[in-house]
Protein backbone atom coordinates (compact mmCIF):
# COMPACT_ATOMS: atom_id res chain seq x y z
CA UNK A 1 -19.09 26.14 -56.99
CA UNK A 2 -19.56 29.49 -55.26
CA UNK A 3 -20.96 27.58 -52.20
CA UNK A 4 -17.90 25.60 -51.82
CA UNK A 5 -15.16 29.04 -52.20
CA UNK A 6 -17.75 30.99 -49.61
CA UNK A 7 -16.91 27.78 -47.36
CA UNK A 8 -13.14 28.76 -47.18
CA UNK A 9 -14.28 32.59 -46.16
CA UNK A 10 -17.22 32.38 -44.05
CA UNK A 11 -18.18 28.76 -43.14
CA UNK A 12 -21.60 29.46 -41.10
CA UNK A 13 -23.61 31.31 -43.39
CA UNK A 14 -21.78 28.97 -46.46
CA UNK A 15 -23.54 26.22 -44.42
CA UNK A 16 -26.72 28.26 -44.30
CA UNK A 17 -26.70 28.96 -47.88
CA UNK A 18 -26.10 25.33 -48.56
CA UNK A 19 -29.56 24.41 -46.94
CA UNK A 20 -31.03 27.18 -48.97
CA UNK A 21 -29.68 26.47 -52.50
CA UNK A 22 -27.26 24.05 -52.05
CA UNK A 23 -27.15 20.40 -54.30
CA UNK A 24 -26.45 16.55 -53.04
CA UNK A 25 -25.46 15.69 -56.55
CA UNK A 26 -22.86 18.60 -56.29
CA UNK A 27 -21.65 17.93 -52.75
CA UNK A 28 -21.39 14.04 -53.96
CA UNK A 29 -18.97 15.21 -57.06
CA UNK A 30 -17.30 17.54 -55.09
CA UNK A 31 -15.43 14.76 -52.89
CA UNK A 32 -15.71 12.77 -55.47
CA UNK A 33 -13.38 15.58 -57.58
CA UNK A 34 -11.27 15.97 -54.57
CA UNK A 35 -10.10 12.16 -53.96
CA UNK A 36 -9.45 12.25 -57.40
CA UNK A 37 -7.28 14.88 -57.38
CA UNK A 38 -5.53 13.48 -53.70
CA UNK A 39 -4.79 10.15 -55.95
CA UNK A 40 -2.66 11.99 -57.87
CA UNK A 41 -0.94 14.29 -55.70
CA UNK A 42 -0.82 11.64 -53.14
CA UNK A 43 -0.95 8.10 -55.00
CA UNK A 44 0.86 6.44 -51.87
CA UNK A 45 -2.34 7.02 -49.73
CA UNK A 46 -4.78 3.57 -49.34
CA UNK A 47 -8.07 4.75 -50.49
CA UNK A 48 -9.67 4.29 -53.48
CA UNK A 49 -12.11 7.42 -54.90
CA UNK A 50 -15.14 6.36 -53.73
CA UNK A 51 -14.57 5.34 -50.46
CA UNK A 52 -14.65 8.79 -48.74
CA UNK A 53 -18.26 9.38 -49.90
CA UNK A 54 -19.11 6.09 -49.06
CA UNK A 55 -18.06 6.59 -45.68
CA UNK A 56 -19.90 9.98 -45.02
CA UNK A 57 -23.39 8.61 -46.50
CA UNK A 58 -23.10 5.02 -44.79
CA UNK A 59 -21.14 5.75 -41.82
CA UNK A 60 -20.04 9.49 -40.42
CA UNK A 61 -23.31 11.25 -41.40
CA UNK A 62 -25.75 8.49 -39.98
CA UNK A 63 -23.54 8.29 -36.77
CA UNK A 64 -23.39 12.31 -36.76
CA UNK A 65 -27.23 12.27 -36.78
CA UNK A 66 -27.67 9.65 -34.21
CA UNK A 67 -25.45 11.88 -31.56
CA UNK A 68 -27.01 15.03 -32.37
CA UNK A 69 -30.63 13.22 -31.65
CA UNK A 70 -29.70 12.09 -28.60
CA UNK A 71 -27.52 15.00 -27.51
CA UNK A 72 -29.85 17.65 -28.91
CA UNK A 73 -33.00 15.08 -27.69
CA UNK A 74 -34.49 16.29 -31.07
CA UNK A 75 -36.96 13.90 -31.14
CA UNK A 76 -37.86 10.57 -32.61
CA UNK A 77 -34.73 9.29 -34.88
CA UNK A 78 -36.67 8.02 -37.35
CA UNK A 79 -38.42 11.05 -37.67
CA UNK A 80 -35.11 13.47 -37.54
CA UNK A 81 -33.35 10.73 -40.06
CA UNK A 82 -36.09 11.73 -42.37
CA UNK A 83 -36.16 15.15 -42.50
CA UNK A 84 -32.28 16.25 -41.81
CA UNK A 85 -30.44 13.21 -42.87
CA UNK A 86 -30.04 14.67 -46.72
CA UNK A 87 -29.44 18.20 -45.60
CA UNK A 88 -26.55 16.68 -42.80
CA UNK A 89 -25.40 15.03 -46.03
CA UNK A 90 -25.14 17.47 -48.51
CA UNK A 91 -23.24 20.10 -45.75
CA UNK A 92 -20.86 17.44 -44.73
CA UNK A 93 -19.78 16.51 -48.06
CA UNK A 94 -19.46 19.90 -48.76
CA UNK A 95 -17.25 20.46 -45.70
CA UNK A 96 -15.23 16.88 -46.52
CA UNK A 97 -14.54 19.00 -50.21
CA UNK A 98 -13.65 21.96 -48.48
CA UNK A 99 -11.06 20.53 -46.38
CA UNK A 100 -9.75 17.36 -49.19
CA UNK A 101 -8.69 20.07 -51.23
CA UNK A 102 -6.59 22.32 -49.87
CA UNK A 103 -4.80 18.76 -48.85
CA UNK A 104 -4.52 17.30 -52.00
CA UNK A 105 -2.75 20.99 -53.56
CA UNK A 106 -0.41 20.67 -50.72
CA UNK A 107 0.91 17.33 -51.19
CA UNK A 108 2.91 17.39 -53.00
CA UNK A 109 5.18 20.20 -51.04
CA UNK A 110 3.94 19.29 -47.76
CA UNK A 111 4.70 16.18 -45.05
CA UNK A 112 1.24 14.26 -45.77
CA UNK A 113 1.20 13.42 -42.07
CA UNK A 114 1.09 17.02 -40.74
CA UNK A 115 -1.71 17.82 -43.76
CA UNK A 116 -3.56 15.14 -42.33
CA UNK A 117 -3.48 16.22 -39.05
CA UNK A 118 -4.90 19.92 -39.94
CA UNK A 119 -7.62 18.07 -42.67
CA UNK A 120 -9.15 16.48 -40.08
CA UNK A 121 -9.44 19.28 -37.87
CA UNK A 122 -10.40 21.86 -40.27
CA UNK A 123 -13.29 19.35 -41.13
CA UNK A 124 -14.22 19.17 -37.75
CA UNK A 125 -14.69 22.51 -37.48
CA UNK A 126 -16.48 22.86 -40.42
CA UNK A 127 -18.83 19.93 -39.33
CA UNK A 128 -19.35 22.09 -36.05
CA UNK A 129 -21.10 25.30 -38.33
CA UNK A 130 -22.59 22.25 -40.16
CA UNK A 131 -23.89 20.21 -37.44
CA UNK A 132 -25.42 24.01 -35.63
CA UNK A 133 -27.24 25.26 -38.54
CA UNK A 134 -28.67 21.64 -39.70
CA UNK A 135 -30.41 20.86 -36.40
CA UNK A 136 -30.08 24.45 -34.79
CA UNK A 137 -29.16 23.26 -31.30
CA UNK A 138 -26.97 25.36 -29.30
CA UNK A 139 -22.84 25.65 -30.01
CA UNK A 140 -21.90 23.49 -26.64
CA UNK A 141 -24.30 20.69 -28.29
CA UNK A 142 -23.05 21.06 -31.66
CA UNK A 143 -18.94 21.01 -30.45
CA UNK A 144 -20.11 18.11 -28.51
CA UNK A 145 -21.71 16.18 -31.29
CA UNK A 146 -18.90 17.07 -33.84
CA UNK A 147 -16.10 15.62 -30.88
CA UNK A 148 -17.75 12.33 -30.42
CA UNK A 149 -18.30 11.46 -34.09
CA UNK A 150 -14.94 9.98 -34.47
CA UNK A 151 -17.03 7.08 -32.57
CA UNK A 152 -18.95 5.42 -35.47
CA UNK A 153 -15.88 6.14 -37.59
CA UNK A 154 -13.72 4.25 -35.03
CA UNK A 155 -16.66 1.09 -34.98
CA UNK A 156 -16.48 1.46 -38.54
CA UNK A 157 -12.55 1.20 -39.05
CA UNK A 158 -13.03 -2.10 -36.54
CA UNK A 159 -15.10 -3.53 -39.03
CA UNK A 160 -13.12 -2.25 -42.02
CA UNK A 161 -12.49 -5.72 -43.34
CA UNK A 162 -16.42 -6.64 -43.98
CA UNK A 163 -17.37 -3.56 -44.38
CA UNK A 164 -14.79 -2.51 -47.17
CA UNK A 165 -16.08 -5.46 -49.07
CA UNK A 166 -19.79 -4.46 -48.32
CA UNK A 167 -18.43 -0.57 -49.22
CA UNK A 168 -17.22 -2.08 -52.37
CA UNK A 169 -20.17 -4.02 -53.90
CA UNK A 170 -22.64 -0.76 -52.56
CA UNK A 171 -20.23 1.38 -55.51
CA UNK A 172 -20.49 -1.13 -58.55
CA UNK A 173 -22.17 -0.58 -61.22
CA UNK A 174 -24.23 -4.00 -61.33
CA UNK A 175 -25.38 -2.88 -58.07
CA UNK A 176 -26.35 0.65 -58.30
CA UNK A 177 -28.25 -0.07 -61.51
CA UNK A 178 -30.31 -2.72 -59.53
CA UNK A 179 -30.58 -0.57 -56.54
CA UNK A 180 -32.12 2.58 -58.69
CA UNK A 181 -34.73 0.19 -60.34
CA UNK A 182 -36.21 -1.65 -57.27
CA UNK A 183 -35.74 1.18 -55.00
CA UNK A 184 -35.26 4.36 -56.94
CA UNK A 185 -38.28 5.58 -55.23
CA UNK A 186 -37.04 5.20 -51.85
CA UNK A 187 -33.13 6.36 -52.69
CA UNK A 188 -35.40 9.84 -54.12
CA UNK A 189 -37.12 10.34 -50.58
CA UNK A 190 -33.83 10.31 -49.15
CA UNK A 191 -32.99 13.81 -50.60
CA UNK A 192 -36.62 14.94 -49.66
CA UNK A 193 -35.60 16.59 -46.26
CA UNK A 194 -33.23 18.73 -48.38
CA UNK A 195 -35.46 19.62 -51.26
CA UNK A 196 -38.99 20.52 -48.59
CA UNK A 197 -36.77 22.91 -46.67
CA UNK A 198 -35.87 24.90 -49.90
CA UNK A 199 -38.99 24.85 -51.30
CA UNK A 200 -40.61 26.35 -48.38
CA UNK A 201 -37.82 29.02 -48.32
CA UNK A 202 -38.19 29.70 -51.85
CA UNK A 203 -42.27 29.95 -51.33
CA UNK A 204 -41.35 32.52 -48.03
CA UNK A 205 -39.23 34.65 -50.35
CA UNK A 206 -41.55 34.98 -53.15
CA UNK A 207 -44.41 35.80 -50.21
CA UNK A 208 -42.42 38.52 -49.25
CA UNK A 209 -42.23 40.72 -52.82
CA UNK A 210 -46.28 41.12 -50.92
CA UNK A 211 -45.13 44.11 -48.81
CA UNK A 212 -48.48 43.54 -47.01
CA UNK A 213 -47.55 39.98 -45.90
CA UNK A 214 -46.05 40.35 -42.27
CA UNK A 215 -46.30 36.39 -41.95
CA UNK A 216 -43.40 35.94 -44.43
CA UNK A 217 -40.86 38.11 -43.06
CA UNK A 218 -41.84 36.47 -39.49
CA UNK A 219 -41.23 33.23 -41.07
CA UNK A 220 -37.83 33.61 -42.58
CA UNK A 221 -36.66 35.54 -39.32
CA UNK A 222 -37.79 31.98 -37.70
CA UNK A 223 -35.45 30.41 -39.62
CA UNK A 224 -32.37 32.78 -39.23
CA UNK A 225 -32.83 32.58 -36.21
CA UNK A 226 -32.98 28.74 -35.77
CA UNK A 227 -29.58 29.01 -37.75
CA UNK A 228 -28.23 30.98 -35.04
CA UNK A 229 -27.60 34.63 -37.92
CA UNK A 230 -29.34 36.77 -35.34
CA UNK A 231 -28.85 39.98 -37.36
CA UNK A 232 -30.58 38.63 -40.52
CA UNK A 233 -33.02 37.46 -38.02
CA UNK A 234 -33.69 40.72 -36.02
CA UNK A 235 -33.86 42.83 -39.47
CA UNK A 236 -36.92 39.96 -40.65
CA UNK A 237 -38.51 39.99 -37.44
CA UNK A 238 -38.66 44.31 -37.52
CA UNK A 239 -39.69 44.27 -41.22
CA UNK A 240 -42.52 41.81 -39.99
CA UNK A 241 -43.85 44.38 -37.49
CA UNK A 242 -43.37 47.18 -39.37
CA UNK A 243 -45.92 45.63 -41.68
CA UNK A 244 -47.94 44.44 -39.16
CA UNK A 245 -47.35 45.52 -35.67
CA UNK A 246 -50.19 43.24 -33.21
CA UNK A 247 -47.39 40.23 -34.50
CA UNK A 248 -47.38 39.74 -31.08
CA UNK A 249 -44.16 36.87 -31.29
CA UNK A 250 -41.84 38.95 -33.32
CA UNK A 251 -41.75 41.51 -30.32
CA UNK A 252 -41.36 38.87 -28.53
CA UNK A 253 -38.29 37.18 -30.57
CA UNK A 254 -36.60 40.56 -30.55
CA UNK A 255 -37.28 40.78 -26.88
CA UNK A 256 -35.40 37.84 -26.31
CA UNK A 257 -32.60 38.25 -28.49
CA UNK A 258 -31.57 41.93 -26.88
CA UNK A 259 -31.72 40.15 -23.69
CA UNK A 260 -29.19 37.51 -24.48
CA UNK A 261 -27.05 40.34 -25.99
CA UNK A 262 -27.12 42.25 -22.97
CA UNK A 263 -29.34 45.33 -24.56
CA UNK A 264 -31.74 45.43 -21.59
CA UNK A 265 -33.35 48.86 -22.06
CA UNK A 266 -34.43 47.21 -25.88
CA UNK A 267 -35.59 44.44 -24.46
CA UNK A 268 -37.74 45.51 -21.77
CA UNK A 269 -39.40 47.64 -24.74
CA UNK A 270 -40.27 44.93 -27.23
CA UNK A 271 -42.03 42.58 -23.80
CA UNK A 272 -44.06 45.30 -22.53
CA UNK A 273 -45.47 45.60 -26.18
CA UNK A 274 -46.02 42.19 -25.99
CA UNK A 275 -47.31 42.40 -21.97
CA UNK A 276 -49.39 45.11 -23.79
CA UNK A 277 -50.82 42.78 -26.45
CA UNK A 278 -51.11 39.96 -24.53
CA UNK A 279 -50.01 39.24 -21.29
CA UNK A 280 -50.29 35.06 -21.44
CA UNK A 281 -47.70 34.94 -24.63
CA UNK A 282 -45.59 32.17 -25.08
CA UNK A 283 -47.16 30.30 -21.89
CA UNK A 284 -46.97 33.61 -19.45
CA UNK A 285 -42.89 33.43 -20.86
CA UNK A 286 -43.30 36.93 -21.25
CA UNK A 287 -43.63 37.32 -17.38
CA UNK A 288 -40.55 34.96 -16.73
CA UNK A 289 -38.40 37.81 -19.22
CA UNK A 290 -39.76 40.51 -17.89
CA UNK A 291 -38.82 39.46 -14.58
CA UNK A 292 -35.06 38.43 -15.47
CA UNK A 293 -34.58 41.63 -16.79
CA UNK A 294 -35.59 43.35 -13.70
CA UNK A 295 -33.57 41.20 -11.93
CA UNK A 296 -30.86 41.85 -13.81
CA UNK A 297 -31.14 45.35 -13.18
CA UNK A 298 -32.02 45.33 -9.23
CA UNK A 299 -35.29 45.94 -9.62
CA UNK A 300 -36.24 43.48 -7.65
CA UNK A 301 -39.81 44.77 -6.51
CA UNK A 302 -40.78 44.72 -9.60
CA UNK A 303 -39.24 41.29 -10.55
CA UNK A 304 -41.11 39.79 -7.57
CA UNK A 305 -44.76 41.46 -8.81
CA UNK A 306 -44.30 39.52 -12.33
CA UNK A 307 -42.38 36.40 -11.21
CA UNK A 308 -45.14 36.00 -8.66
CA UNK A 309 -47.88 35.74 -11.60
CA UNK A 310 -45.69 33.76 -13.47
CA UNK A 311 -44.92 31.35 -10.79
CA UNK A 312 -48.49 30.83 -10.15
CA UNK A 313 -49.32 30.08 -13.62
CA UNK A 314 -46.10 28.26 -14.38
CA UNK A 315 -45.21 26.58 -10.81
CA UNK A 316 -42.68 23.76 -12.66
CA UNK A 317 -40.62 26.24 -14.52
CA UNK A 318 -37.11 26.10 -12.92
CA UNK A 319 -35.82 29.17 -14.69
CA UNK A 320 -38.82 31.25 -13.46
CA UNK A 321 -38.37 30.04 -9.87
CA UNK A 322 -34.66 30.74 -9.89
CA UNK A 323 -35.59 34.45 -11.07
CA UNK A 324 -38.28 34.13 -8.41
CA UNK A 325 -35.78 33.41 -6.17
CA UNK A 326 -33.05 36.08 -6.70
CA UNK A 327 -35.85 39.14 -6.72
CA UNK A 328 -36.37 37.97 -2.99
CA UNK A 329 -32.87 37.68 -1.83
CA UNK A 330 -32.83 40.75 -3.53
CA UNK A 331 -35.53 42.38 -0.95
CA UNK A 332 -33.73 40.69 1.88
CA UNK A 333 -36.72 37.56 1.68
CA UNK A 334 -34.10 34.78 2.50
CA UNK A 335 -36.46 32.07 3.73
CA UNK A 336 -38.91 32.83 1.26
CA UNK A 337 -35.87 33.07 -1.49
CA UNK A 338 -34.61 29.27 -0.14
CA UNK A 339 -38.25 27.93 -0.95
CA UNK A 340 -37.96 29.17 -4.43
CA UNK A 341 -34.64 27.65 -5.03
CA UNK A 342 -35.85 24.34 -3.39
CA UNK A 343 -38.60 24.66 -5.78
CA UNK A 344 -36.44 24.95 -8.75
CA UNK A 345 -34.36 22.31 -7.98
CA UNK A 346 -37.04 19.74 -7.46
CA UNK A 347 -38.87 21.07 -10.51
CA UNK A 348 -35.75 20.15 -12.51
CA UNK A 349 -35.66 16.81 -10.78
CA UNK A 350 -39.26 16.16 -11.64
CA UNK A 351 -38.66 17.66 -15.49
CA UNK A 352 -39.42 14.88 -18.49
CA UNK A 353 -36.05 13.63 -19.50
CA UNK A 354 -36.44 15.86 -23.27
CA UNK A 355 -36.43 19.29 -20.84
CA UNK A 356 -33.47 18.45 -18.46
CA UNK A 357 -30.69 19.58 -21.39
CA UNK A 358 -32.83 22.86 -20.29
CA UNK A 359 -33.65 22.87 -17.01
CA UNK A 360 -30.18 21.53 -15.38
CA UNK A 361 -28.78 24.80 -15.58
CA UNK A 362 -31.17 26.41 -13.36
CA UNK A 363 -31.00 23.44 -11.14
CA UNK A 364 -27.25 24.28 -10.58
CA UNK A 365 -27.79 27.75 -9.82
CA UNK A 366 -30.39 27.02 -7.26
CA UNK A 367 -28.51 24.52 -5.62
CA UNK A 368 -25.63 27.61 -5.43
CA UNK A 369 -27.84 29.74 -3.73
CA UNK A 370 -29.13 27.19 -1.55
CA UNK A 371 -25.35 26.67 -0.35
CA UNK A 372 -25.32 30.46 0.84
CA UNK A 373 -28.34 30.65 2.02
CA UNK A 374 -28.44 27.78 3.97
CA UNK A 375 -29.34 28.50 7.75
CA UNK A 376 -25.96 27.14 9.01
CA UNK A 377 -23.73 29.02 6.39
CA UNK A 378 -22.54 31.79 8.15
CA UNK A 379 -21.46 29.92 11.56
């Protein structure tokens, strides 16, 4: 009950805490509560208690899965159905609870139509947090998974004849009964994805009463992090090396997160520890950070010295070559700067299909520079 009041107040980590000690069979009679109690503020409305539950196992969540696979490219779906599909479930019937509520109390004081209206977008918005800390893929993924899952919900409302009858004989009695018995064992797995993740976070937290166990804390800031709470994750990942300071990656994590918050001076501290420790981390990535830093601060003789290893190890990295690329326009290399960007852009044409959601971005900026740099440009 706690889970669903700390949605109202803070909706990401409510979603977070749902993976971590949240319940299906809660979630379930949660909306299942909440039509109820829209029946009889709102009797006039054509939906019978079940149905809105129905919908979100059979139609929104699969749908809502099936986007973020392909938008995310998370992997096989079969494989992501598996593991996130109860999880996906019990956040978005939590979120469906969280925003039925509120609805049905107003009701009765309230147009329906405009309640409606701000229902379905506080739901939305709650499926955003839900959809970002579930698969941890970045927020413009995540908005653009939660705006096109109105799409199996539209194919569904198409078929809402059929599958209103189908909807119907999936919540009798006769059939549930039969369902459990043949196939109780497969309905069970279905909740598996939800129950592995929070035994392995309970089994992390117990690890960590060890205060000798660096591992744990290194693990749990892996998953913060994946969850996008970078402060829970930055205190886990210090903890880690303060028990254990040759964890080469959580210098490394920390490294990366001051860099994307702009804390440069941080940053460059935690990689040359890592540089220090071990100067092929992460695939040579350490170089590639390095080097964007100095970059970033006009350093760019010393941003050439690292991209240059980095590019010779990693020649297909677009990111690195774009980095590459601005150290020597920075030192006034402009035909040598052009064959970086050219690089880049044909590495990101040349990129598996599962890397382009990554590498486009670089591609653009290339191409950019390219435009000013081109021999022609300033005729």
């Amino acid at each position: 009950m706690l889970l669903l009041f700390r949605i109202w107040s803070q909706p990401a980590g409510a979603m977070s805490a749902i993976l971590d000690r949240g319940s299906l069979l809660f979630a379930s009679a949660a909306v299942l509560a909440a039509t109820v109690l829209l029946k009889f503020t709102a009797p006039f409305l054509p939906i019978s208690f079940f149905t809105p539950l129905l919908v979100l196992a059979v139609v929104y969540v699969p749908g809502t899965l099936l986007l973020a696979t392909l938008l995310g490219r998370l992997g096989g779906v079969g494989v992501v159905f598996q593991r996130d599909y109860s999880p996906l479930l019990t956040c978005g019937a939590m979120a469906f609870a969280a925003a039925e509520i509120p609805l049905a109390l107003a009701a009765s004081f309230v147009p329906v139509g405009y309640l409606l209206i701000a229902a379905v977008l506080y739901f939305a918005l709650l499926m955003f947090f839900a959809v970002r800390t579930v698969f941890g893929v970045e927020s413009g993924v995540a908005a653009g998974v939660v705006a096109l899952s109105w799409i199996p919900l539209a194919a569904a409302a198409f078929f809402w004849g059929p599958l209103r009858f189908l909807l119907g004989m999936l919540a009798s009695p006769f059939f549930l009964f039969f369902a459990w018995y043949y196939l109780g064992s497969e309905l069970s797995g279905l909740g598996a994805g939800l129950r592995s993740r929070q035994s392995f976070r309970r089994m992390l937290e117990a690890a960590t009463v060890n205060p000798h166990d660096g591992e744990a804390q290194y693990q749990l800031a892996l998953i913060h992090q994946q969850r996008h709470q970078y402060t829970e994750a930055a205190a886990r990942f210090a903890k880690a090396i303060a028990i254990d300071p040759t964890l080469t990656d959580a210098h490394f994590q920390l490294g990366r997160m001051a860099r994307e918050q702009g804390r440069l001076r941080e940053a460059l501290a935690h990689f040359q520890i890592v540089v220090g420790q071990d100067e092929r981390h992460s695939s040579s990535e350490v170089l590639r950070e390095l080097g964007g830093i100095y970059v970033a601060a006009r350093q760019f003789a010393d941003a050439r010295n690292e991209l240059a290893i980095y590019t010779e190890r990693r020649p297909y990295d677009p990111e690195g070559l774009y980095y590459y690329g601005q150290s020597l326009e920075g030192l006034g290399e402009t035909a040598a700067a052009r064959d970086a960007y050219a690089r880049a852009v044909e590495a990101d044409h040349t990129a598996p299909r599962y890397r382009r959601r990554y590498t486009a971005r670089w591609s653009r900026l290339a191409q950019k520079q390219l435009g000013k740099l081109a021999p022609d440009s300033h005729r």
